[in-house]
Protein backbone atom coordinates (compact mmCIF):
# COMPACT_ATOMS: atom_id res chain seq x y z
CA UNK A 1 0.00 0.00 0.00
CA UNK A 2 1.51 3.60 -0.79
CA UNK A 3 0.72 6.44 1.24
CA UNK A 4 -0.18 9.60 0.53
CA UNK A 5 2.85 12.08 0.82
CA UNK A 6 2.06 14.96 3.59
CA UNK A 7 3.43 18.52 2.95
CA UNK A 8 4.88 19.71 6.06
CA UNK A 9 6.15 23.09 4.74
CA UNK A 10 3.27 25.21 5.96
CA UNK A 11 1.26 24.96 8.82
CA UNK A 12 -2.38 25.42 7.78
CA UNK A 13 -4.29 28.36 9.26
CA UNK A 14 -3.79 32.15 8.28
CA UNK A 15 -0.43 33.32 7.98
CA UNK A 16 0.57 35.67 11.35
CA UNK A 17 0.95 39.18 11.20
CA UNK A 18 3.95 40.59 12.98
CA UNK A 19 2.13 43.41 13.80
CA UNK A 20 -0.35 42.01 16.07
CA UNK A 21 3.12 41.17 17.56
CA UNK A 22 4.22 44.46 18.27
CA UNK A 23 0.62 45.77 19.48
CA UNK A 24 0.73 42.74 21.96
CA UNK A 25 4.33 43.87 23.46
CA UNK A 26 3.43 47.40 23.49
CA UNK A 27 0.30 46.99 25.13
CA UNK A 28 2.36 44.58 27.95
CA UNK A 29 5.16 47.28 28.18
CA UNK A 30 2.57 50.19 28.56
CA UNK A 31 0.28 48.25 31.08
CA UNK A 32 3.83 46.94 32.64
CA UNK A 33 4.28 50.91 33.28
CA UNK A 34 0.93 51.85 34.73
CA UNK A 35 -0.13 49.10 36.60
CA UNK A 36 3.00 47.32 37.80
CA UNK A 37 3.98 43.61 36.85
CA UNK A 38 0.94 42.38 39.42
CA UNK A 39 -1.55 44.48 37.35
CA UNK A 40 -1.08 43.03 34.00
CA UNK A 41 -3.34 40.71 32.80
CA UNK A 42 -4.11 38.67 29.80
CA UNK A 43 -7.35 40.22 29.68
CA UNK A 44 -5.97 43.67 30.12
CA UNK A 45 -3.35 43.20 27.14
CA UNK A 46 -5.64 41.29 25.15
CA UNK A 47 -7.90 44.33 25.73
CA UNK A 48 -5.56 47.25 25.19
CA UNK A 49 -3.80 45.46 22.24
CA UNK A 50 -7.08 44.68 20.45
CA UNK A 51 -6.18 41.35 20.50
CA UNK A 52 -8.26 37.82 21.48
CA UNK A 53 -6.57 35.82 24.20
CA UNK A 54 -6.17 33.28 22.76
CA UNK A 55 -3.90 34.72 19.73
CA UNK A 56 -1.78 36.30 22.63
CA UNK A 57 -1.71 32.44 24.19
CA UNK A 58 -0.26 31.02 20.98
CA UNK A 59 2.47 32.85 20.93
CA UNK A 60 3.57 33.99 24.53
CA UNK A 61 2.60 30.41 27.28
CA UNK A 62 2.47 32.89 30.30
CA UNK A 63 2.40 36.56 31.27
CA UNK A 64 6.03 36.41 32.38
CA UNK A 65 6.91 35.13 29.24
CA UNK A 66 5.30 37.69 27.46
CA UNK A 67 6.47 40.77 29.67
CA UNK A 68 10.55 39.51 29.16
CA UNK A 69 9.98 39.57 25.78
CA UNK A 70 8.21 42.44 25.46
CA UNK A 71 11.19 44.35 27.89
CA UNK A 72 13.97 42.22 26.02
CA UNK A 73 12.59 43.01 22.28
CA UNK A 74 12.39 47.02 23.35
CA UNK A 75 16.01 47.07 24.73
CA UNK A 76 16.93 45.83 21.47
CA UNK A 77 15.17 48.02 19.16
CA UNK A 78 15.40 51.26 21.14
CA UNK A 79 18.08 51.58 24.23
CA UNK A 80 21.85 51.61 23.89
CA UNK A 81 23.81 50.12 25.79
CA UNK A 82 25.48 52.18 28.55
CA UNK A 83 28.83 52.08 29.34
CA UNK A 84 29.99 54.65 31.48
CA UNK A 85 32.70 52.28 33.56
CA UNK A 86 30.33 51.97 36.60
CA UNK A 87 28.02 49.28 36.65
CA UNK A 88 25.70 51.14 39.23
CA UNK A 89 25.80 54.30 36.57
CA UNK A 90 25.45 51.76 33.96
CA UNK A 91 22.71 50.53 35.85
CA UNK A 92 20.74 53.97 36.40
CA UNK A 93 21.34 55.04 32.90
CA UNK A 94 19.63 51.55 31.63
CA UNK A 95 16.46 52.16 33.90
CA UNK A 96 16.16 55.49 33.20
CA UNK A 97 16.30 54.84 29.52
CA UNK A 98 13.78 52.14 29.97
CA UNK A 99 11.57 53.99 31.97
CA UNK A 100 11.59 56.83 29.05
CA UNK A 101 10.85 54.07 26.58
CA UNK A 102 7.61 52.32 28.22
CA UNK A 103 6.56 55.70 29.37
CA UNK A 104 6.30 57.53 25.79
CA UNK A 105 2.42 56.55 24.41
């Protein structure tokens, strides 16, 4: 008996959009900023990010998983690295930085 062959290059379903991506972090980052790491929700991103839970559960298993990305992704894109030759003013510099970043919407 010969069997079918399966294509494995695709999995079905609609392609994602790396946008929704980037609404999900923000919303985590900006909520992250209001509320405190206790205040975010899934509900509460899923809410402010115009997103269904379940699209934000696909991608990200937990809301810790979700928040270091979202913090690791915008040190990436938008802080530099300090490096003043003191960690603590390394430090401060960082924080303040970050704080400037999830503060700006």
């Amino acid at each position: 008996m010969v069997r079918p062959a399966v294509d494995t290059t695709r999995p079905g379903g609609r392609p994602r959009d790396e946008s929704r991506d980037q609404a999900i972090r923000r919303a985590a980052l900006q909520l992250l900023a209001e509320v405190g790491y206790d205040g975010v929700t899934m509900d509460r991103v899923a809410a402010r990010a115009k997103a269904g839970k379940a699209t934000i559960y696909r991608r990200w298993p937990s809301k810790l998983a979700l928040v270091v990305d979202a913090i690791t992704m915008s040190a990436e894109q938008s802080m530099p690295v300090p490096d003043t030759g003191s960690f603590r003013t390394d430090m401060l510099a960082f924080l303040s930085s970050f704080r400037d970043a999830i503060g700006d919407d």
